[in-house]
C-alpha atoms as a PDB file:
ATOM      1  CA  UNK A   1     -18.207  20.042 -50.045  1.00  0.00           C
ATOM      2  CA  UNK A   2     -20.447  17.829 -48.406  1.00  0.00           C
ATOM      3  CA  UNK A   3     -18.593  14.022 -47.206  1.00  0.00           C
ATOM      4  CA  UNK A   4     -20.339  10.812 -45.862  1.00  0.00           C
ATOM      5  CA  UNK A   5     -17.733   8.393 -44.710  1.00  0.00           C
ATOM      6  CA  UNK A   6     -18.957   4.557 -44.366  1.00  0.00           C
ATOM      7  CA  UNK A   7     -17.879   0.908 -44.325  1.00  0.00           C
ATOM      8  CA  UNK A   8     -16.958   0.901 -40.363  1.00  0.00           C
ATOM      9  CA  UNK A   9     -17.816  -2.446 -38.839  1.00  0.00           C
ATOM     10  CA  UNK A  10     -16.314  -4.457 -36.174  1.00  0.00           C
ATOM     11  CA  UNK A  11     -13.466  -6.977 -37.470  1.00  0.00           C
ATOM     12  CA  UNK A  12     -10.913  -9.669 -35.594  1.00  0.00           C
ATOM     13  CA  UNK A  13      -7.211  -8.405 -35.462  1.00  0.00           C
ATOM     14  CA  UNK A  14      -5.239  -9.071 -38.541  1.00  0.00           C
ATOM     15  CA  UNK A  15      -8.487  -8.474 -40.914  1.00  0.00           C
ATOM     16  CA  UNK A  16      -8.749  -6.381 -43.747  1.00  0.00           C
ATOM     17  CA  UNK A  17     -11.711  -3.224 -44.156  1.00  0.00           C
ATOM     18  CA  UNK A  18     -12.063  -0.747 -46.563  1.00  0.00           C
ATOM     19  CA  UNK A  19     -13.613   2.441 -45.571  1.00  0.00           C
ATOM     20  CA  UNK A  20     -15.213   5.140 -48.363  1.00  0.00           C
ATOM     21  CA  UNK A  21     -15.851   8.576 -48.414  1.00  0.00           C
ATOM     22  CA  UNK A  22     -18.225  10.075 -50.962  1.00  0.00           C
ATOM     23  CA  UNK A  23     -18.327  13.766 -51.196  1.00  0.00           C
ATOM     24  CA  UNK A  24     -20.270  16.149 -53.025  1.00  0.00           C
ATOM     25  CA  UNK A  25     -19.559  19.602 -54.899  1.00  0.00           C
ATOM     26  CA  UNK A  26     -17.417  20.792 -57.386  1.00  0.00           C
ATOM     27  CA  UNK A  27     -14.612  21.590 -55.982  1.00  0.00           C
ATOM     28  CA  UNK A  28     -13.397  18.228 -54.412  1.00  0.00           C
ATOM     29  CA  UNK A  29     -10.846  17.800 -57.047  1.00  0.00           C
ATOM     30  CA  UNK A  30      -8.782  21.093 -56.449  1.00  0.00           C
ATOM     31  CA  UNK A  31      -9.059  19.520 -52.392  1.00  0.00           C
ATOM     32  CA  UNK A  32      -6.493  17.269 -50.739  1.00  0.00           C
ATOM     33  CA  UNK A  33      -8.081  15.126 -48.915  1.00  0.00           C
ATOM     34  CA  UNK A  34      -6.986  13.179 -45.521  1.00  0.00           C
ATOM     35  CA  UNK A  35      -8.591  10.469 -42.772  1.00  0.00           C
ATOM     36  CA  UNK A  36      -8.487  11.046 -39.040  1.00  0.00           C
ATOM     37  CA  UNK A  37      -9.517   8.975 -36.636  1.00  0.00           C
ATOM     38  CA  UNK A  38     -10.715   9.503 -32.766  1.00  0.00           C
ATOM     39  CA  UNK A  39     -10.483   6.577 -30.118  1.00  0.00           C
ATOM     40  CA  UNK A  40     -12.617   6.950 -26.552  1.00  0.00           C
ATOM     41  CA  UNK A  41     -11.037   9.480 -24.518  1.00  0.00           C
ATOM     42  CA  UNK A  42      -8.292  10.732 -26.827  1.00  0.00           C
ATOM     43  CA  UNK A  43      -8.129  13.933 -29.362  1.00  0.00           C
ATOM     44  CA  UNK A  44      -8.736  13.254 -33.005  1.00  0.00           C
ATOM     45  CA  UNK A  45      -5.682  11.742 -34.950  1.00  0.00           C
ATOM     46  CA  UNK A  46      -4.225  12.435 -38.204  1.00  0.00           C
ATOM     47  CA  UNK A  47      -4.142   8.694 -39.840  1.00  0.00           C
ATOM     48  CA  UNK A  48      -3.078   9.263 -43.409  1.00  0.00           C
ATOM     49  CA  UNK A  49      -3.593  12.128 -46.456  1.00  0.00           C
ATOM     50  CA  UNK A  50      -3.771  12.358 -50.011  1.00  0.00           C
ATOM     51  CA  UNK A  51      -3.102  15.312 -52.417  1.00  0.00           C
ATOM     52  CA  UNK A  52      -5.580  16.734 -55.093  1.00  0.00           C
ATOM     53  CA  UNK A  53      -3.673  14.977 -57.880  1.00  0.00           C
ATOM     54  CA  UNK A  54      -3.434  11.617 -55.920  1.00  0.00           C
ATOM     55  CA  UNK A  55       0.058  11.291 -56.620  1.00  0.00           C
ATOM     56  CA  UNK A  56       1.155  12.241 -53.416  1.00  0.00           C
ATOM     57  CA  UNK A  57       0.165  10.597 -49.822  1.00  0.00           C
ATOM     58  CA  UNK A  58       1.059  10.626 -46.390  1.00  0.00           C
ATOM     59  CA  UNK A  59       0.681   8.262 -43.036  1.00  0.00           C
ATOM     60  CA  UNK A  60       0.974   8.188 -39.805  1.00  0.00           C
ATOM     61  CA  UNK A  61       3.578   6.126 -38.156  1.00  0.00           C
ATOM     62  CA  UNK A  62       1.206   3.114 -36.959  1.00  0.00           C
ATOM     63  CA  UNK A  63      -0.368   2.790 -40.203  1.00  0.00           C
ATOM     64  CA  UNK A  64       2.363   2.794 -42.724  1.00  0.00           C
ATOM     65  CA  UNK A  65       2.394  -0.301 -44.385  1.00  0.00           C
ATOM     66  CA  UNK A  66      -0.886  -1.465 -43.485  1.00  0.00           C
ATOM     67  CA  UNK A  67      -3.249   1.449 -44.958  1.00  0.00           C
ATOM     68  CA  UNK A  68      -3.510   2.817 -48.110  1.00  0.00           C
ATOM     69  CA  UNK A  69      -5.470   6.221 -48.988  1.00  0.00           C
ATOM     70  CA  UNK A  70      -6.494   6.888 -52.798  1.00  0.00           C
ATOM     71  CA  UNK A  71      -9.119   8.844 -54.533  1.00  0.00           C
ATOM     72  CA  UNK A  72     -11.278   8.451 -57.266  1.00  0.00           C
ATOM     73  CA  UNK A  73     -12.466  11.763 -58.668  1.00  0.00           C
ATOM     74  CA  UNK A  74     -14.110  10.615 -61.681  1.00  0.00           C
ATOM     75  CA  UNK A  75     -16.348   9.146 -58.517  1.00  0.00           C
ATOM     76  CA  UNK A  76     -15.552  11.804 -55.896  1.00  0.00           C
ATOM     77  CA  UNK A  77     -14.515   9.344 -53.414  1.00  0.00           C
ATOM     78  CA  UNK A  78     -11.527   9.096 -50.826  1.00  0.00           C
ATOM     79  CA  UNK A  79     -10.702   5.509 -49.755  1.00  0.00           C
ATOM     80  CA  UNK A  80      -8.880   4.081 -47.050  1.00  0.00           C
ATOM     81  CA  UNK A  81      -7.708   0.334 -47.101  1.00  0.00           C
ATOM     82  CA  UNK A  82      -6.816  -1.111 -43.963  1.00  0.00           C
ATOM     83  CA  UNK A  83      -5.037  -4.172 -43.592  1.00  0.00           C
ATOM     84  CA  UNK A  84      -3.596  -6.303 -40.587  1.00  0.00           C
ATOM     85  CA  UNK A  85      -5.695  -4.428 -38.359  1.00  0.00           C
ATOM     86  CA  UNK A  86      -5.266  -4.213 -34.537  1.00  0.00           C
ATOM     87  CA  UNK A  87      -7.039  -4.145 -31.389  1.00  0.00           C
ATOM     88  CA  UNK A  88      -5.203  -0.126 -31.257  1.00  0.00           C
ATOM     89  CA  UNK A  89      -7.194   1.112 -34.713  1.00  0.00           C
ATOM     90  CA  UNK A  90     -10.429   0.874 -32.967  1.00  0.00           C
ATOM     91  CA  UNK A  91     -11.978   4.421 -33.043  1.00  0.00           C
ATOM     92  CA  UNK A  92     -14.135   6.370 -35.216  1.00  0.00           C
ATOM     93  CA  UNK A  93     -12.651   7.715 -38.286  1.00  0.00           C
ATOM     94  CA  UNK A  94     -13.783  10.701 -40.372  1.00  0.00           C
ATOM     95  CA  UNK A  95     -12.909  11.917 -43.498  1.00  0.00           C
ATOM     96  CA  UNK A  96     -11.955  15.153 -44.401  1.00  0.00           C
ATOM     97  CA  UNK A  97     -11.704  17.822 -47.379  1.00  0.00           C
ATOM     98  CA  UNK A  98      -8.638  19.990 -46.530  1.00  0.00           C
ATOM     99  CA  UNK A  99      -8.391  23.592 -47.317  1.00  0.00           C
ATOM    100  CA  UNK A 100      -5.339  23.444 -49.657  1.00  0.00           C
ATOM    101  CA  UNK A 101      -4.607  21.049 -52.336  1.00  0.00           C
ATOM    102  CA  UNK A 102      -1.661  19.704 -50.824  1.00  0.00           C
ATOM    103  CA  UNK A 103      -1.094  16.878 -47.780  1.00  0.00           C
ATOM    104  CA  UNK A 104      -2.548  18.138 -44.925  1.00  0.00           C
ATOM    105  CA  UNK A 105      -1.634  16.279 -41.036  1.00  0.00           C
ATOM    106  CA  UNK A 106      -3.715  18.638 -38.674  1.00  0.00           C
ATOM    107  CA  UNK A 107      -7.143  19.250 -38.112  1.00  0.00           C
ATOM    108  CA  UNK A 108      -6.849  22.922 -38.922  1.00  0.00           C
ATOM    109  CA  UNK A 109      -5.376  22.084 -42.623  1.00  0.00           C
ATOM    110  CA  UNK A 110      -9.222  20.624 -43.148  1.00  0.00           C
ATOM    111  CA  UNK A 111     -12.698  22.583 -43.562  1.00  0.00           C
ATOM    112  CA  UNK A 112     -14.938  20.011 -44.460  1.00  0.00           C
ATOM    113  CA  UNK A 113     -15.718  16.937 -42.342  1.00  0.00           C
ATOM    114  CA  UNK A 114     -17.609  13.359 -42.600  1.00  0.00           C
ATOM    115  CA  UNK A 115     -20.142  12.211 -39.801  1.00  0.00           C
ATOM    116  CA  UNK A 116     -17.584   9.508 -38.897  1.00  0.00           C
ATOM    117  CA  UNK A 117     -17.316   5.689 -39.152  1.00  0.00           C
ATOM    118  CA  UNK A 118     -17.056   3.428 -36.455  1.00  0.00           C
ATOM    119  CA  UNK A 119     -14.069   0.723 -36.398  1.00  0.00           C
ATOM    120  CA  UNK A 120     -13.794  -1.774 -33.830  1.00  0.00           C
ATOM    121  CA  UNK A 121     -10.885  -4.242 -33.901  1.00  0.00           C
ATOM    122  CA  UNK A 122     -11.514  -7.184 -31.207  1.00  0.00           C
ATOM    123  CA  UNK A 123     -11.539 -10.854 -31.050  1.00  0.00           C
END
C-alpha cells in the first residue's frame, strides 16, 4: 500500500481543514486505517483511527468532537475533518495503513505510512 496524505495549509484558530489520504493497492480495504500527527520536538501522536469496514472509529482526547476520520474505499481514501482548530494541532500529520483491520492507537499497529502534511494553526 502506497499513501500520499495532502490538504495541510496554515489556518487561523477556530477554522475548519480537511486533510486526504489517497492510497494505492489492493488490499487497502481489508486495512484499518488511522492519522498521527508529529509537532516540533515531540514523538509522533496517535490523533484518531478508523476500521476496515468504517463503522468503527477512534480519537484522541483533544480531538474528539472536533475531528472526524472516514474512508471512502470505492475511492481508496482516508479523510480527516478538522474543525475549531487550535494554535496546539499545529504539526505534521501522516496517514497510515495499519497492519490489522481493526482500530489501531500506536505506531507499531501501522506498516504503511504517508509523506506527511503540514498543519499550522496561528493568527
Amino acid at each position: 500500500v502506497q499513501l500520499q496524505a495532502f490538504g495541510g495549509g496554515l489556518v487561523q484558530p477556530g477554522d475548519s481543514l480537511v486533510l486526504s489520504c489517497a492510497a494505492s493497492g489492493r488490499t487497502f480495504k481489508t486495512k484499518g486505517m488511522g492519522w498521527f500527527r508529529q509537532a516540533p520536538g515531540k514523538e509522533r501522536e496517535f490523533v484518531a483511527a478508523i476500521n476496515y469496514s468504517g463503522r468503527t472509529t477512534d480519537y484522541t482526547d483533544p480531538v474528539k468532537g472536533r475531528f472526524t476520520i472516514s474512508r471512502d474505499d470505492a475511492k481508496n481514501t482516508v479523510d480527516l475533518q478538522m474543525n475549531s482548530l487550535k494554535p496546539e494541532d499545529t504539526a505534521v500529520y501522516y496517514c497510515a495503513a495499519g497492519l490489522y483491520s481493526g482500530l489501531g492507537m500506536t505506531v507499531y499497529e501501522y506498516e504503511y505510512w504517508g509523506q506527511g502534511t503540514l498543519v499550522t494553526v496561528s493568527s
